[in-house]
Protein backbone atom coordinates (compact mmCIF):
# COMPACT_ATOMS: atom_id res chain seq x y z
CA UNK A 1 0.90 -14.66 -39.68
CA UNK A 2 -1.41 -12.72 -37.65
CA UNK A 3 -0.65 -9.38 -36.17
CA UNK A 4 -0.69 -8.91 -32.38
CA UNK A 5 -1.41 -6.24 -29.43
CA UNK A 6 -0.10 -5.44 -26.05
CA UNK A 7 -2.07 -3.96 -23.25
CA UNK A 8 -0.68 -3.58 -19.73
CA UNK A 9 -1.95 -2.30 -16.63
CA UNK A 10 0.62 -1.04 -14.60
CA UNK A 11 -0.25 -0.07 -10.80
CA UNK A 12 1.57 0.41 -7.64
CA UNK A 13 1.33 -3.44 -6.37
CA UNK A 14 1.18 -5.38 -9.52
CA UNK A 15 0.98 -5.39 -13.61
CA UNK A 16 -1.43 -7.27 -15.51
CA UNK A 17 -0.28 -7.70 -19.32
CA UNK A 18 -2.02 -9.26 -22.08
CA UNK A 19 -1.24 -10.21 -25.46
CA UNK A 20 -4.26 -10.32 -28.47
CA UNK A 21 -4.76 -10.71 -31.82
CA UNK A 22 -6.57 -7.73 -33.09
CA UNK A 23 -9.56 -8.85 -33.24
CA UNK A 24 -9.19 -9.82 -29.48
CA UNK A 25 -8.22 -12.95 -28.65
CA UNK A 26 -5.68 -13.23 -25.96
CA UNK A 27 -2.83 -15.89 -26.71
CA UNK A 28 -0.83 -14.91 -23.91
CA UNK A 29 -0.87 -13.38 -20.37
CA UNK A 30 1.91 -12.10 -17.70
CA UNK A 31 2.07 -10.52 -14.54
CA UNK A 32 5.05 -8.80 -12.10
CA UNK A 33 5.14 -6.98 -9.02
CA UNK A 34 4.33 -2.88 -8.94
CA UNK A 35 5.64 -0.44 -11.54
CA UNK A 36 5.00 2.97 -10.10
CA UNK A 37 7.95 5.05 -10.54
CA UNK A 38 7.12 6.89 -7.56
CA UNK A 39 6.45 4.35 -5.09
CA UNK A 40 7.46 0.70 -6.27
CA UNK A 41 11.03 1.41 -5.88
CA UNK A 42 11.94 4.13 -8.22
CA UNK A 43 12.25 4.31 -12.01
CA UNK A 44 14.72 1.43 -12.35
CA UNK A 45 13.03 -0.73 -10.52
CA UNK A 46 9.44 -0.07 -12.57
CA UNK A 47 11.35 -0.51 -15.45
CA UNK A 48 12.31 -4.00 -14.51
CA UNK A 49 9.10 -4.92 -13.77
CA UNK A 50 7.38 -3.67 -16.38
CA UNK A 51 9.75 -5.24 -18.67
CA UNK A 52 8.84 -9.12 -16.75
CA UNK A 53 5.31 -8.49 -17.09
CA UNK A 54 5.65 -7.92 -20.97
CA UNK A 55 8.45 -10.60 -21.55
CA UNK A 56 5.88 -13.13 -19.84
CA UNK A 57 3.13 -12.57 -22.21
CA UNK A 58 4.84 -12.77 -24.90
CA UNK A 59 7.06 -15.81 -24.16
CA UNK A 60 8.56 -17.16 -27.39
CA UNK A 61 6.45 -15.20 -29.62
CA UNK A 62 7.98 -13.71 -32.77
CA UNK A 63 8.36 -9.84 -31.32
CA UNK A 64 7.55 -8.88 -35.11
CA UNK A 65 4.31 -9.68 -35.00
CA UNK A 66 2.89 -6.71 -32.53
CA UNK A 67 1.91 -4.24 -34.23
CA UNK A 68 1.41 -2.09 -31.27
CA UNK A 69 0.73 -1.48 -27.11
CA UNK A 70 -1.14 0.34 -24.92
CA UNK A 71 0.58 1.34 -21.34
CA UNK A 72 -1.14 2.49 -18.86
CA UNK A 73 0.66 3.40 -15.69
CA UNK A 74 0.22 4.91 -12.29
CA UNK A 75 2.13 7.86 -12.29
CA UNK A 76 1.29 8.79 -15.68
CA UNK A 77 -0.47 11.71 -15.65
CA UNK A 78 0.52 14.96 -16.67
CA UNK A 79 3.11 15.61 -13.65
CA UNK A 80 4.80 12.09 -14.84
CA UNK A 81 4.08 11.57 -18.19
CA UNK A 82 7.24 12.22 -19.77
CA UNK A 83 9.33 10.00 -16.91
CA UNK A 84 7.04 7.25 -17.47
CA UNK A 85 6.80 7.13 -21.22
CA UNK A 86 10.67 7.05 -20.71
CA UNK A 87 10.70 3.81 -18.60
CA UNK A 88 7.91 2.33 -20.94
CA UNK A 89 9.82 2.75 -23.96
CA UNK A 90 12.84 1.25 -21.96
CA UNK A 91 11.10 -1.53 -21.10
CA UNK A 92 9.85 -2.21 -24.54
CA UNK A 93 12.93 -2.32 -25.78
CA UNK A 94 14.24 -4.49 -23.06
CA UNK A 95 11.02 -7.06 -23.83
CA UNK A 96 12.97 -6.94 -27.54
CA UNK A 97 9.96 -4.87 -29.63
CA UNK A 98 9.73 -2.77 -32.53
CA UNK A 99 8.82 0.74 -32.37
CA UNK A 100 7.08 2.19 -29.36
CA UNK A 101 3.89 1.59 -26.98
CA UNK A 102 1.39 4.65 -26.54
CA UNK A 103 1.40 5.20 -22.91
CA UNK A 104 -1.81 6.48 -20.87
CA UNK A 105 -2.58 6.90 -17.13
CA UNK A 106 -3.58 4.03 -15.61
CA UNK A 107 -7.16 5.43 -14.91
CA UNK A 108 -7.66 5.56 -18.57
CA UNK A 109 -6.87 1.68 -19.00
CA UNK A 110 -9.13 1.27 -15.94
CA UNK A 111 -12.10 3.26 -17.59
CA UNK A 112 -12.18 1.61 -20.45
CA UNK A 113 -11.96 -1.87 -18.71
CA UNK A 114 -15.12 -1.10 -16.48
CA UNK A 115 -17.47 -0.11 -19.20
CA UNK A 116 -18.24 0.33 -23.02
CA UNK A 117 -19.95 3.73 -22.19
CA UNK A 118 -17.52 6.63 -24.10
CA UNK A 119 -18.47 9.06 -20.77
CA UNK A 120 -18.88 8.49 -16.98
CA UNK A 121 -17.19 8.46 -13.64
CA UNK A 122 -14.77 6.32 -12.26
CA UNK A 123 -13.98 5.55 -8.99
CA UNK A 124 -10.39 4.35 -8.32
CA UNK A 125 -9.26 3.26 -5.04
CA UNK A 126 -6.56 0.43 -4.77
CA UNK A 127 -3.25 0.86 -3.69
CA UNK A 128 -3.56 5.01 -4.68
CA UNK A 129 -7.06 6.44 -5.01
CA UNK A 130 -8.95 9.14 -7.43
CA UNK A 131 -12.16 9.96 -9.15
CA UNK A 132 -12.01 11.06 -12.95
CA UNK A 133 -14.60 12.22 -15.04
CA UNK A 134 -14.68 11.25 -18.98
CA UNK A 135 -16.23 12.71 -21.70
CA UNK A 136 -16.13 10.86 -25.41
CA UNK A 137 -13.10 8.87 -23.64
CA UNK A 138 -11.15 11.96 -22.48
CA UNK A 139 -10.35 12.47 -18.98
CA UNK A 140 -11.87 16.02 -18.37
CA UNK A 141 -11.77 16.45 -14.87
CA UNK A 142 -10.28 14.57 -11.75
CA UNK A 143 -9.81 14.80 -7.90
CA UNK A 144 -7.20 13.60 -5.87
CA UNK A 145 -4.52 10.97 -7.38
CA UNK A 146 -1.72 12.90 -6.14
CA UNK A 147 0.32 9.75 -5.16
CA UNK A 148 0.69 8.95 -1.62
CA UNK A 149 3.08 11.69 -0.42
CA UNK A 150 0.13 14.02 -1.05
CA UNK A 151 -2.87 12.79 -1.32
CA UNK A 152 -4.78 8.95 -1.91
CA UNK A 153 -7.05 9.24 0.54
CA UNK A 154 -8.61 6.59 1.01
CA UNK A 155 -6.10 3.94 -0.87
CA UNK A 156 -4.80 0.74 0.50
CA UNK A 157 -1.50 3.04 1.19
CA UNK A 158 -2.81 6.03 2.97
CA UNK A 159 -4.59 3.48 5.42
CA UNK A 160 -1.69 1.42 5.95
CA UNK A 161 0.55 4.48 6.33
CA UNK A 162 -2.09 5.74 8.65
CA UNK A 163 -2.19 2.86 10.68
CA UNK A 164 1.43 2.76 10.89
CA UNK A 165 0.96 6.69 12.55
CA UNK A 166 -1.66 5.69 14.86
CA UNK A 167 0.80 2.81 16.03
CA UNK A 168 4.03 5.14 16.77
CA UNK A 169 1.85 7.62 18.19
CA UNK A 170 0.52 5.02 20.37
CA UNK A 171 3.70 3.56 21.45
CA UNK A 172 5.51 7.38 21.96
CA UNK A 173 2.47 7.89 24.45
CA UNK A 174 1.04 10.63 22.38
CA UNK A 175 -2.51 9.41 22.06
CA UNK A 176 -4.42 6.39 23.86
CA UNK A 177 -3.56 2.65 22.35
CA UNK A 178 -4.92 1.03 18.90
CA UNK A 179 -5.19 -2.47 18.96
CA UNK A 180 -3.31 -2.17 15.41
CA UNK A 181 -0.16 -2.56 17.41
CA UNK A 182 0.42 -6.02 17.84
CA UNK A 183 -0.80 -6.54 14.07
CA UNK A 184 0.92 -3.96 12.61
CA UNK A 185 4.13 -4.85 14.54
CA UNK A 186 3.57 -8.45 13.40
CA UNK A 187 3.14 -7.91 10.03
CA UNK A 188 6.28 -5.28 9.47
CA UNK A 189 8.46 -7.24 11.50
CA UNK A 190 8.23 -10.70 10.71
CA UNK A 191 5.04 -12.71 11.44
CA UNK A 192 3.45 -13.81 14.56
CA UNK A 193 6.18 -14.20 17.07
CA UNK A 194 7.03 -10.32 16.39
CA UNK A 195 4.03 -9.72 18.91
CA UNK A 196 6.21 -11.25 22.01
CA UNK A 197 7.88 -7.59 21.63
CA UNK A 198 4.90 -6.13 22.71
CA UNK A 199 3.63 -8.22 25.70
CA UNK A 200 3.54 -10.89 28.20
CA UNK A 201 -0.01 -12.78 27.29
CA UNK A 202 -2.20 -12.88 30.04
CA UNK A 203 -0.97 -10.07 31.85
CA UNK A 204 -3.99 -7.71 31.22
CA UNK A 205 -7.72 -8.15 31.06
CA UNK A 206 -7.38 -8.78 27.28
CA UNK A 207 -4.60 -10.85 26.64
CA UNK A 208 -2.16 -10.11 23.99
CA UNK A 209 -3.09 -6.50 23.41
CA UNK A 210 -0.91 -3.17 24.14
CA UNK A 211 -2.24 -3.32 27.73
CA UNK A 212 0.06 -5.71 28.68
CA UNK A 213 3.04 -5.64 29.89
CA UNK A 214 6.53 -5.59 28.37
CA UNK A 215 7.92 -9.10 28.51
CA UNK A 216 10.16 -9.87 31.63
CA UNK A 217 13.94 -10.09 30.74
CA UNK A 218 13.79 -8.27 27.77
CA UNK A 219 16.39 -5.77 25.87
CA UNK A 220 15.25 -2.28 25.14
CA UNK A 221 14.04 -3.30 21.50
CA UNK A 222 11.04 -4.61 23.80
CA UNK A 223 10.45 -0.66 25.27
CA UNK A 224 8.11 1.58 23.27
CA UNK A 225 11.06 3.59 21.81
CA UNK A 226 13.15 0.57 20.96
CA UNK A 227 10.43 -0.68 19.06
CA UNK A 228 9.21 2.57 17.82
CA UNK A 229 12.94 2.50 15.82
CA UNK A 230 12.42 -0.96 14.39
CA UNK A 231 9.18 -0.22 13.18
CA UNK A 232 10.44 3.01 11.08
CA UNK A 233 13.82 0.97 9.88
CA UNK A 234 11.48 -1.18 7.91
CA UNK A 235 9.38 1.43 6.90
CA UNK A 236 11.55 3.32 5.38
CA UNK A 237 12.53 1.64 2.30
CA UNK A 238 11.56 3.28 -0.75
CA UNK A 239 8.32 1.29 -2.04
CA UNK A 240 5.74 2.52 0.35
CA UNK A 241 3.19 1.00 -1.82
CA UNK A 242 3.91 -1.73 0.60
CA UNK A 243 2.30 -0.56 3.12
CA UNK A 244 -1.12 -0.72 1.28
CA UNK A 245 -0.53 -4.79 2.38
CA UNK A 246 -1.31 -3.05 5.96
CA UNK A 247 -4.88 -1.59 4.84
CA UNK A 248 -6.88 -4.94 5.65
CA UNK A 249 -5.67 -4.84 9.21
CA UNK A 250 -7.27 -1.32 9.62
CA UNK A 251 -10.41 -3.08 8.09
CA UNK A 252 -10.37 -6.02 10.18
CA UNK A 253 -10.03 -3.54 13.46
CA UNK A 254 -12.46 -1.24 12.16
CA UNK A 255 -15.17 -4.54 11.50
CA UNK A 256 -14.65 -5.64 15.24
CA UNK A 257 -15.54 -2.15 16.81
CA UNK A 258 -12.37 -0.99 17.61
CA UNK A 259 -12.34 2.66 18.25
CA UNK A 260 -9.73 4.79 16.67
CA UNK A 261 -6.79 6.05 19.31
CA UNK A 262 -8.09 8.34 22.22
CA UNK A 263 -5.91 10.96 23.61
CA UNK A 264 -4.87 9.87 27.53
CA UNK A 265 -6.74 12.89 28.34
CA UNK A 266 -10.00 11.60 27.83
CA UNK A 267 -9.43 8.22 30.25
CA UNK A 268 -12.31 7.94 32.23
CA UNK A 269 -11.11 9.70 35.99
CA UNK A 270 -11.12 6.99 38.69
CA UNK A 271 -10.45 3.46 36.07
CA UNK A 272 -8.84 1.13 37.65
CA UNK A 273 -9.10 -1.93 35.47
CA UNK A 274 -5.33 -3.84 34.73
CA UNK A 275 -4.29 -1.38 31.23
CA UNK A 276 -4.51 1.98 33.40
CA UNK A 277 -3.39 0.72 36.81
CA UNK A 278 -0.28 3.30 37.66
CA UNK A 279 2.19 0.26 37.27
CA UNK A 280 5.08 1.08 35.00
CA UNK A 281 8.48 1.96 35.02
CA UNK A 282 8.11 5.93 34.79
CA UNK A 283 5.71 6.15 37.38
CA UNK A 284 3.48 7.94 34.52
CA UNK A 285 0.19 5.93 33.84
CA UNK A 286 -0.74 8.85 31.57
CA UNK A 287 2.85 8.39 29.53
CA UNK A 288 2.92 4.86 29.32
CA UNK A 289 1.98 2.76 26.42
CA UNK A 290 1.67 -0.59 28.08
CA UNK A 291 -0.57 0.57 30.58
CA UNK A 292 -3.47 2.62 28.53
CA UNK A 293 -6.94 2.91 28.80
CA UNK A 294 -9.00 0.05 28.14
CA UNK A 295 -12.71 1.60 28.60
């Protein structure tokens, strides 16, 4: 009988897990969905998919034969380490193993995965986002990593989470128009046909953007502050690692030129093309969404 190893790498939008003899061969692999404590859902919920991601790999292996694992987890650093050694050693137990895993940030797994070098820097930027310096293996130093309440800049969740900003600060009438809207909107609210909230298509100079105008007939969901409401209802659930999925639509705008928002203070005086003609219903071409500035 030979004696087996778990590894895992456990991150806010997904975990990898491999099983391996010990002299490395993998004879079995699994995967789940995200298994931060702090933004997949909560502790329960990282439990549950940590524990899938190990129960996968191991299918109907003999749970006597590993010998050991090695955890590594977002969130486990020295603010969470003892909540997510916790859920780790829950899930263990729930996958049916002996004993328990060693559990290590999930820099540490990704350090050792980039390079057989015992000291150098990594650059991390996913759905959170740090830079670590090791020495003989040992994380000496690091910047940023704070999760996404306080810091990841730069990660697939503080775009998405910015993007989300620039788009209810767009439609509130606090800054000039993103053409994130109608993609953002799309994506958070249910595909394609999500974008008929936002306009009528041909009704500005570039069809199907924020210029346009709110479609004829519609209920107040279709008005900036209706859909302003909708967008923060399904925002608010608690896995905001989700909105890392929103990160490649900042990309995409930011690859075709797109400028960020402008304030309506800077519209060029005198513009007349169809996004800041003075035609909407508060009389306020400086306060209105659907008609901003276009230049």
């Amino acid at each position: 009988m030979t004696d087996l190893v778990l590894g895992v790498d456990a991150g806010g939008t997904g975990t990898r897990c491999v099983l391996a003899t010990a002299d490395g061969r993998i004879v079995g692999r699994g995967s789940a969905g995200g298994a931060n404590f702090r933004s997949s859902g909560g502790r329960e919920a990282a439990r549950g998919q940590l524990a899938a991601a190990l129960r996968a790999a191991l299918g109907d292996t003999d749970r006597g034969l590993v010998r050991a694992g090695v955890l590594g987890l977002a969130g486990a650093g020295a603010a969470g380490h003892r909540t997510a050694g916790e859920l780790a050693a829950d899930a263990w137990s729930d996958a049916g193993l002996p004993g328990l895993p060693t559990v290590v940030p999930d820099l540490t797994v990704a350090f050792a995965a980039a390079t057989d070098e015992p000291s150098g820097t990594l650059l991390l930027a996913g759905t959170g986002a740090i830079a670590a310096r090791f020495e003989q293996r040992e994380l000496v130093r690091r910047s940023d990593g704070h999760g996404w309440l306080l810091g990841d800049e730069g990660s697939g969740v503080w775009l998405g989470l910015n993007a989300l900003r620039a788009v209810l600060a767009a439609l509130d009438g606090r800054t000039g128009p993103t053409a994130l809207t109608v993609p953002v909107a799309a994506d958070l609210l249910g595909g394609p046909g999500a974008a008929d909230l936002l306009c009528a298509p041909g009704d500005a100079d570039r069809p199907g953007e924020p210029g346009g105008a709110a479609r004829p007939g519609g209920t107040a969901e279709a008005e900036p502050a209706g859909l302003c409401q909708r967008l923060v209802a399904v925002a608010y659930p608690p896995q905001p690692a989700r909105l890392a999925a929103l990160a490649p639509l900042v990309e995409a705008a930011a690859r075709a030129g797109t400028p960020p928002p402008r304030p309506w203070s800077t519209r060029p005086p005198g513009c007349s093309c169809a996004a800041c003609r003075p035609s909407n219903p508060t009389g306020r071409p400086d306060r209105w969404p659907w008609r901003a500035p276009c230049c």
